[in-house]
N, C-alpha and C. Protein backbone atom coordinates (compact mmCIF):
# COMPACT_ATOMS: atom_id res chain seq x y z
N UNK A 1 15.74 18.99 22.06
CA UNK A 1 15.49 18.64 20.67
C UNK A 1 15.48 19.92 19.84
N UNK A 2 15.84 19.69 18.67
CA UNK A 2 16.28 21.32 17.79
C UNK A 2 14.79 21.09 17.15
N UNK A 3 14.87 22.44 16.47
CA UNK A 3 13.40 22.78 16.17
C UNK A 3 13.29 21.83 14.57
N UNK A 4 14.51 21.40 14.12
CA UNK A 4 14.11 20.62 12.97
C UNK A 4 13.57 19.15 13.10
N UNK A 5 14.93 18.44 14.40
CA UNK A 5 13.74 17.25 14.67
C UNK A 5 12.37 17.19 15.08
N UNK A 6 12.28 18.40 15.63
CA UNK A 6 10.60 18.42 16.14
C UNK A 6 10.10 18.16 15.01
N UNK A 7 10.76 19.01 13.94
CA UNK A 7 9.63 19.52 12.58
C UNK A 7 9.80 17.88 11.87
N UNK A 8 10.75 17.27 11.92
CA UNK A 8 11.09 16.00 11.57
C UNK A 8 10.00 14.79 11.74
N UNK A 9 9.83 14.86 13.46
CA UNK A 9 8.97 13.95 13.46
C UNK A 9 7.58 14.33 13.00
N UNK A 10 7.37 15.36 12.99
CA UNK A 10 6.11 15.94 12.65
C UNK A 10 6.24 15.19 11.29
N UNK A 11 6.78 15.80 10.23
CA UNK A 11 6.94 15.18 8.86
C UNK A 11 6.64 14.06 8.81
N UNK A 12 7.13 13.36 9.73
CA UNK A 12 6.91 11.41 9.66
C UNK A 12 5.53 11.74 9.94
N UNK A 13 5.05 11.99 11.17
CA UNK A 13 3.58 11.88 11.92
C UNK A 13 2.74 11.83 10.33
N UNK A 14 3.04 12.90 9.43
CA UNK A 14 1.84 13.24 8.36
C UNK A 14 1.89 12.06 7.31
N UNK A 15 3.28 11.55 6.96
CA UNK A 15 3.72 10.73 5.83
C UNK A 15 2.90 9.68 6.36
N UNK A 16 3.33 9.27 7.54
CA UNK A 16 2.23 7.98 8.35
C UNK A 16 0.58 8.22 8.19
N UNK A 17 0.18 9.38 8.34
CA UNK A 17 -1.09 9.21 7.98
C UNK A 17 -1.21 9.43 6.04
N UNK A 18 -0.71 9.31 5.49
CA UNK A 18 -1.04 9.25 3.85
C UNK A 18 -1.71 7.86 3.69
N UNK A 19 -2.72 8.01 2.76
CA UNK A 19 -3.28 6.93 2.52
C UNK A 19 -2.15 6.13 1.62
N UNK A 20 -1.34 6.74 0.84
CA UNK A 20 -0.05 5.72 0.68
C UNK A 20 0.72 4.80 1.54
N UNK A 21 1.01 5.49 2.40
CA UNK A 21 1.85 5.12 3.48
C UNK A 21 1.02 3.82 3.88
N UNK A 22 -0.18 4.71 4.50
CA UNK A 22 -1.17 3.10 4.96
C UNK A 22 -1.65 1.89 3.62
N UNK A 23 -1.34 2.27 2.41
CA UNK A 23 -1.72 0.99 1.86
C UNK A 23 -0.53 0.36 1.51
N UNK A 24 0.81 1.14 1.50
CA UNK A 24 2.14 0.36 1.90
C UNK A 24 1.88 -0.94 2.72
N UNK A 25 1.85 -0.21 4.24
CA UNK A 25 1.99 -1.03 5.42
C UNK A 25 0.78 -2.00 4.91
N UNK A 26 -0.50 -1.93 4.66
CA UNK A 26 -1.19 -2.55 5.28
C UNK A 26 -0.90 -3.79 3.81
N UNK A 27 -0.50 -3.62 2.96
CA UNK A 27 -0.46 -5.08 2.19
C UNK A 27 0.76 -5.57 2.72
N UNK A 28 2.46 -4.83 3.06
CA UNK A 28 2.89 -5.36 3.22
C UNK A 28 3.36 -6.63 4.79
N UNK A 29 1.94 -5.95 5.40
CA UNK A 29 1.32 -6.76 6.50
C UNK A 29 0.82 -8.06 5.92
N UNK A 30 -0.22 -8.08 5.00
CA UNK A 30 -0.59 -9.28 4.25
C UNK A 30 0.38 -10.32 3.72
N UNK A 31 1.45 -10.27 2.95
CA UNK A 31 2.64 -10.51 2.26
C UNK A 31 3.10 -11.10 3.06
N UNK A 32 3.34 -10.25 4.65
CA UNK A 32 4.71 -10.99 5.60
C UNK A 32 3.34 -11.99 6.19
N UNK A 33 1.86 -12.35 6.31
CA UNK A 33 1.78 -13.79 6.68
C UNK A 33 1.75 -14.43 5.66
N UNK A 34 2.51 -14.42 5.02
CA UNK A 34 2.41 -15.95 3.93
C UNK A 34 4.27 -15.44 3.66
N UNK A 35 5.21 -16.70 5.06
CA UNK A 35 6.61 -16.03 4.74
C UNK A 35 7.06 -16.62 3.82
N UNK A 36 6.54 -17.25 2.89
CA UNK A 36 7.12 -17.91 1.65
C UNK A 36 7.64 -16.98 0.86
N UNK A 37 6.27 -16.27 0.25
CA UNK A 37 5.76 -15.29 -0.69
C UNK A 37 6.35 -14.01 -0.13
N UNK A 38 6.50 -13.77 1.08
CA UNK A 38 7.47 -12.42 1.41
C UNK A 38 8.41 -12.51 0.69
N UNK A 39 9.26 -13.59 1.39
CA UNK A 39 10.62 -13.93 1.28
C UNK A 39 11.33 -14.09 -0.24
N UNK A 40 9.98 -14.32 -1.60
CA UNK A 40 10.56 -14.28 -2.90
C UNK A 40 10.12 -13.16 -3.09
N UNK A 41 9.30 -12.73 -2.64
CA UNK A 41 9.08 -10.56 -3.03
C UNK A 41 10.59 -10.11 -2.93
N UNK A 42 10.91 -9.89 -1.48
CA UNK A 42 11.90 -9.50 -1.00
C UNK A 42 13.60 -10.02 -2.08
N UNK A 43 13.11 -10.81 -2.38
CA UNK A 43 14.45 -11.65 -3.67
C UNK A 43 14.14 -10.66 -4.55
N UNK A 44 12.88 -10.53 -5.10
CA UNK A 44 12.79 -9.63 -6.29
C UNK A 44 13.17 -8.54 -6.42
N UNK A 45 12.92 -8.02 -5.20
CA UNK A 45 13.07 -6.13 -4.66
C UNK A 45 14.14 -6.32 -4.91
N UNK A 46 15.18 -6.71 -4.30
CA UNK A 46 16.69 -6.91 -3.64
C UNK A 46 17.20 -7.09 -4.95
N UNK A 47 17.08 -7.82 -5.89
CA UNK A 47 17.70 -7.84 -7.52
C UNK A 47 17.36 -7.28 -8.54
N UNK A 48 16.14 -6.48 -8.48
CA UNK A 48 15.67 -5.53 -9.10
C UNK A 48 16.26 -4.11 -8.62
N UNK A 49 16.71 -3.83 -7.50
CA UNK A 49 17.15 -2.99 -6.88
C UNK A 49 18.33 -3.07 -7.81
N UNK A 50 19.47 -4.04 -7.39
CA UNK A 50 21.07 -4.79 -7.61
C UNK A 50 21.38 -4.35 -9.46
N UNK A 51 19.95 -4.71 -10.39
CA UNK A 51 20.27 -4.30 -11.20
C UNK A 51 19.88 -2.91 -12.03
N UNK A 52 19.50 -2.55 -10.88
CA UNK A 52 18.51 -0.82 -11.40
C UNK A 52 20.27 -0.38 -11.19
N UNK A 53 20.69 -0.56 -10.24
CA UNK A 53 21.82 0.61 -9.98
C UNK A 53 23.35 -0.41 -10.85
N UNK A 54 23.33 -1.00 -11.81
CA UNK A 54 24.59 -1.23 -12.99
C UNK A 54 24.39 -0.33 -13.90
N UNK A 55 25.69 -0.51 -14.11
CA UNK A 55 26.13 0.69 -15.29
C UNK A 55 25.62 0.02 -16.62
N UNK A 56 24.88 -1.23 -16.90
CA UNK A 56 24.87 -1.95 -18.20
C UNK A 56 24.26 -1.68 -19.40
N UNK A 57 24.72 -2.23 -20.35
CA UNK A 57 23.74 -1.97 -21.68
C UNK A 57 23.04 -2.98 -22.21
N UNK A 58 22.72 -3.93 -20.98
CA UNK A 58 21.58 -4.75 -21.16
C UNK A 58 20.39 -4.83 -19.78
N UNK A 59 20.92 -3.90 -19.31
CA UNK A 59 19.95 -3.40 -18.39
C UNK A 59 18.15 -3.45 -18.60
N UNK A 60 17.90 -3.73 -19.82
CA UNK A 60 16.32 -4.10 -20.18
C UNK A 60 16.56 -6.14 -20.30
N UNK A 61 17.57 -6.33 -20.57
CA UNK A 61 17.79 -7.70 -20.76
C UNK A 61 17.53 -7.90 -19.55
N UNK A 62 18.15 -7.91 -18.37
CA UNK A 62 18.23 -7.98 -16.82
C UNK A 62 17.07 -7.94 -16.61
N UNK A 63 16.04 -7.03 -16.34
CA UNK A 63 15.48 -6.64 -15.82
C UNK A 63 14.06 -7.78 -16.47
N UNK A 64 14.29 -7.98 -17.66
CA UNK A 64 13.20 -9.02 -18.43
C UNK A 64 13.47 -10.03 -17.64
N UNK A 65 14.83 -10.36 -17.72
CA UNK A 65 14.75 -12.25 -17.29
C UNK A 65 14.60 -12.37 -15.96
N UNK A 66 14.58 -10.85 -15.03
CA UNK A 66 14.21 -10.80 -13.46
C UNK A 66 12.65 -11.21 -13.46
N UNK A 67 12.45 -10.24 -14.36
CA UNK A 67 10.77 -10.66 -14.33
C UNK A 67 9.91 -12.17 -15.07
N UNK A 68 11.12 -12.73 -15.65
CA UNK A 68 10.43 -14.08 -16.38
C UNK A 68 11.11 -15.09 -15.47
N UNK A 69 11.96 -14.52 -14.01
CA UNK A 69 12.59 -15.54 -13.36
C UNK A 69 11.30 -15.47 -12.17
N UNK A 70 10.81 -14.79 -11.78
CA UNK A 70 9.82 -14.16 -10.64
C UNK A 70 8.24 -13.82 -11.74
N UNK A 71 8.10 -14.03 -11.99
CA UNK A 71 6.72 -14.59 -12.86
C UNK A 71 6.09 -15.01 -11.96
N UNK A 72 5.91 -16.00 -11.51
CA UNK A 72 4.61 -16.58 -10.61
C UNK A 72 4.43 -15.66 -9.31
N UNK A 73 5.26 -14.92 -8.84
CA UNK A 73 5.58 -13.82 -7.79
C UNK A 73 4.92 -12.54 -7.82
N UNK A 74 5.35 -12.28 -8.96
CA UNK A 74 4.64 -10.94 -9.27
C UNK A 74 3.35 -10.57 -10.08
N UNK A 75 2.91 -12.06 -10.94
CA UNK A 75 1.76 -12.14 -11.18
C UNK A 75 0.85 -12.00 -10.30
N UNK A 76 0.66 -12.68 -9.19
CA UNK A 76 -0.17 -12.32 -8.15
C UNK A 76 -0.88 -11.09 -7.63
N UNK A 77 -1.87 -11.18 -7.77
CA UNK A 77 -2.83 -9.90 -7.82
C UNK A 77 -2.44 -9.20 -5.96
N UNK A 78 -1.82 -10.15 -4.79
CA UNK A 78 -1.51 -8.98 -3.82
C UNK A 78 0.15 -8.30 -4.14
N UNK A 79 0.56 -9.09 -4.98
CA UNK A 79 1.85 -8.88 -4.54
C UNK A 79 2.12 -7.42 -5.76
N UNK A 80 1.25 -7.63 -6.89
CA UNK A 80 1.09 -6.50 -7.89
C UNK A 80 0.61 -5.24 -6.98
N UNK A 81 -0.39 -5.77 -6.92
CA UNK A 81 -0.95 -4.42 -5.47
C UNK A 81 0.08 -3.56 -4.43
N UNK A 82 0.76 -4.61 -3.49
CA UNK A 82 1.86 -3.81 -3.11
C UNK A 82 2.96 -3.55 -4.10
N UNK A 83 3.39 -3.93 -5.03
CA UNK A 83 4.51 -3.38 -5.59
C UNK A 83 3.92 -1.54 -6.14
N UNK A 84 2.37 -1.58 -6.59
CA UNK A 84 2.33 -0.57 -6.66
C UNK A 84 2.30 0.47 -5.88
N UNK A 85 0.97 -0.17 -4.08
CA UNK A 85 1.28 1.02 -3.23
C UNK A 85 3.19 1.28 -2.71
N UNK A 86 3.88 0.43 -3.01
CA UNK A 86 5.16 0.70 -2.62
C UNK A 86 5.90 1.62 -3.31
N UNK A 87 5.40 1.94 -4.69
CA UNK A 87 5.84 2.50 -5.75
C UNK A 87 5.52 4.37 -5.69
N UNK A 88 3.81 4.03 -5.37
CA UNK A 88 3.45 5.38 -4.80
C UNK A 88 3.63 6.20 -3.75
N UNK A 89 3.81 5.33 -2.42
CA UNK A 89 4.51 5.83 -1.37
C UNK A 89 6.31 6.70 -1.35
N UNK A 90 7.06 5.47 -2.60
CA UNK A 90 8.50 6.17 -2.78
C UNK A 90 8.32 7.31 -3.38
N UNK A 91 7.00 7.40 -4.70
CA UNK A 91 7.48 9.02 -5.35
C UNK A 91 7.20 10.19 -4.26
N UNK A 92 5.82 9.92 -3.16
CA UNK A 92 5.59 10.69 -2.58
C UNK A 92 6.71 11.18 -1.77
N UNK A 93 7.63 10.48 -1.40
CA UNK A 93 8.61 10.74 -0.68
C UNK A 93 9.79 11.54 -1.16
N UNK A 94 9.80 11.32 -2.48
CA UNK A 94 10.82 11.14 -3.48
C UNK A 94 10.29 12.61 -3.76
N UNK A 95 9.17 13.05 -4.41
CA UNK A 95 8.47 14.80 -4.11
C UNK A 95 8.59 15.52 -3.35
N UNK A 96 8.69 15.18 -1.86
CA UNK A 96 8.92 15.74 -0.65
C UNK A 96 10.54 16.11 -0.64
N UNK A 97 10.72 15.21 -1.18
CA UNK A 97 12.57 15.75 -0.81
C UNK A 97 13.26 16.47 -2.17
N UNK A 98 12.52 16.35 -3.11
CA UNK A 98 13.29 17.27 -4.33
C UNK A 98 12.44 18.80 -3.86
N UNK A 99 11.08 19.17 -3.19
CA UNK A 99 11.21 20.42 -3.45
C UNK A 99 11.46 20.82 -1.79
N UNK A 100 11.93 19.88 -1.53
CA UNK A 100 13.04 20.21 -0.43
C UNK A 100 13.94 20.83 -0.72
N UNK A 101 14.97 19.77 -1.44
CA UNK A 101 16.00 20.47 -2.00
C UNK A 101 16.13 21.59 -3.54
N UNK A 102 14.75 21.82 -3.36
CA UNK A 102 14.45 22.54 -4.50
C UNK A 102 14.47 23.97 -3.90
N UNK A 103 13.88 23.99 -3.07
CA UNK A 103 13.44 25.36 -2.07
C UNK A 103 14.66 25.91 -1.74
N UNK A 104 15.81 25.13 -1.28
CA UNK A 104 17.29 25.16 -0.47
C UNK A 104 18.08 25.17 -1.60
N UNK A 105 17.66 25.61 -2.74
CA UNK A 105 18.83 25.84 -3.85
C UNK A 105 19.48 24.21 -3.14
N UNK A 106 19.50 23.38 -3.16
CA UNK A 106 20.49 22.09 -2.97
C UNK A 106 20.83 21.68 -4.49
N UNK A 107 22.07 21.89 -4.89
CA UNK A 107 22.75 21.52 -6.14
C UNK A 107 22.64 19.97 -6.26
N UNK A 108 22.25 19.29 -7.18
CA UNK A 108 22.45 17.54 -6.62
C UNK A 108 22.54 17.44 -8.46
């Protein structure tokens, strides 16, 4: 093993212990027993995703009628909860790798 995967898994080992990380997992543990309510999260993610990345200029239009189509979904006080620890876990990640590539002169 090269000395970066070592350093690799190490990286995971710490991200796993963030209290982000663990309030990720642990709601989206809650969520997956009720597979109803997963399964329209997961619709939401997946088309909220679909329309984050169009080129459009109604891209706030989209994104409204995602959320007035998924209303009863995301109202929900667990499913608000994880959308946020999910939210905090990506920037943390999302920090980790810009002064990554911040450190490494990485042009992006």
């Amino acid at each position: 093993m090269t000395d970066l995967s070592s350093l690799s898994k190490h990286v995971v080992d710490i991200f796993k212990a963030t209290v982000e990380y663990n309030d990720y997992i642990t709601l989206l543990e809650k969520i997956k027993q009720s597979g109803d309510l997963y399964e329209r999260v997961r619709e939401f993610r997946r088309k909220s995703f679909l329309i984050q990345q169009e080129d459009s200029d109604d891209l706030l239009d989209l994104l409204d009628a995602l959320t007035n189509e998924y209303d009863d979904v995301i109202n929900q006080e667990l499913v608000n909860e994880f959308i946020e620890a999910e939210a905090a876990f990506c920037r943390l990640v999302q920090d980790f790798n810009a002064n990554v590539t911040e450190e490494l002169e990485f042009d992006i």
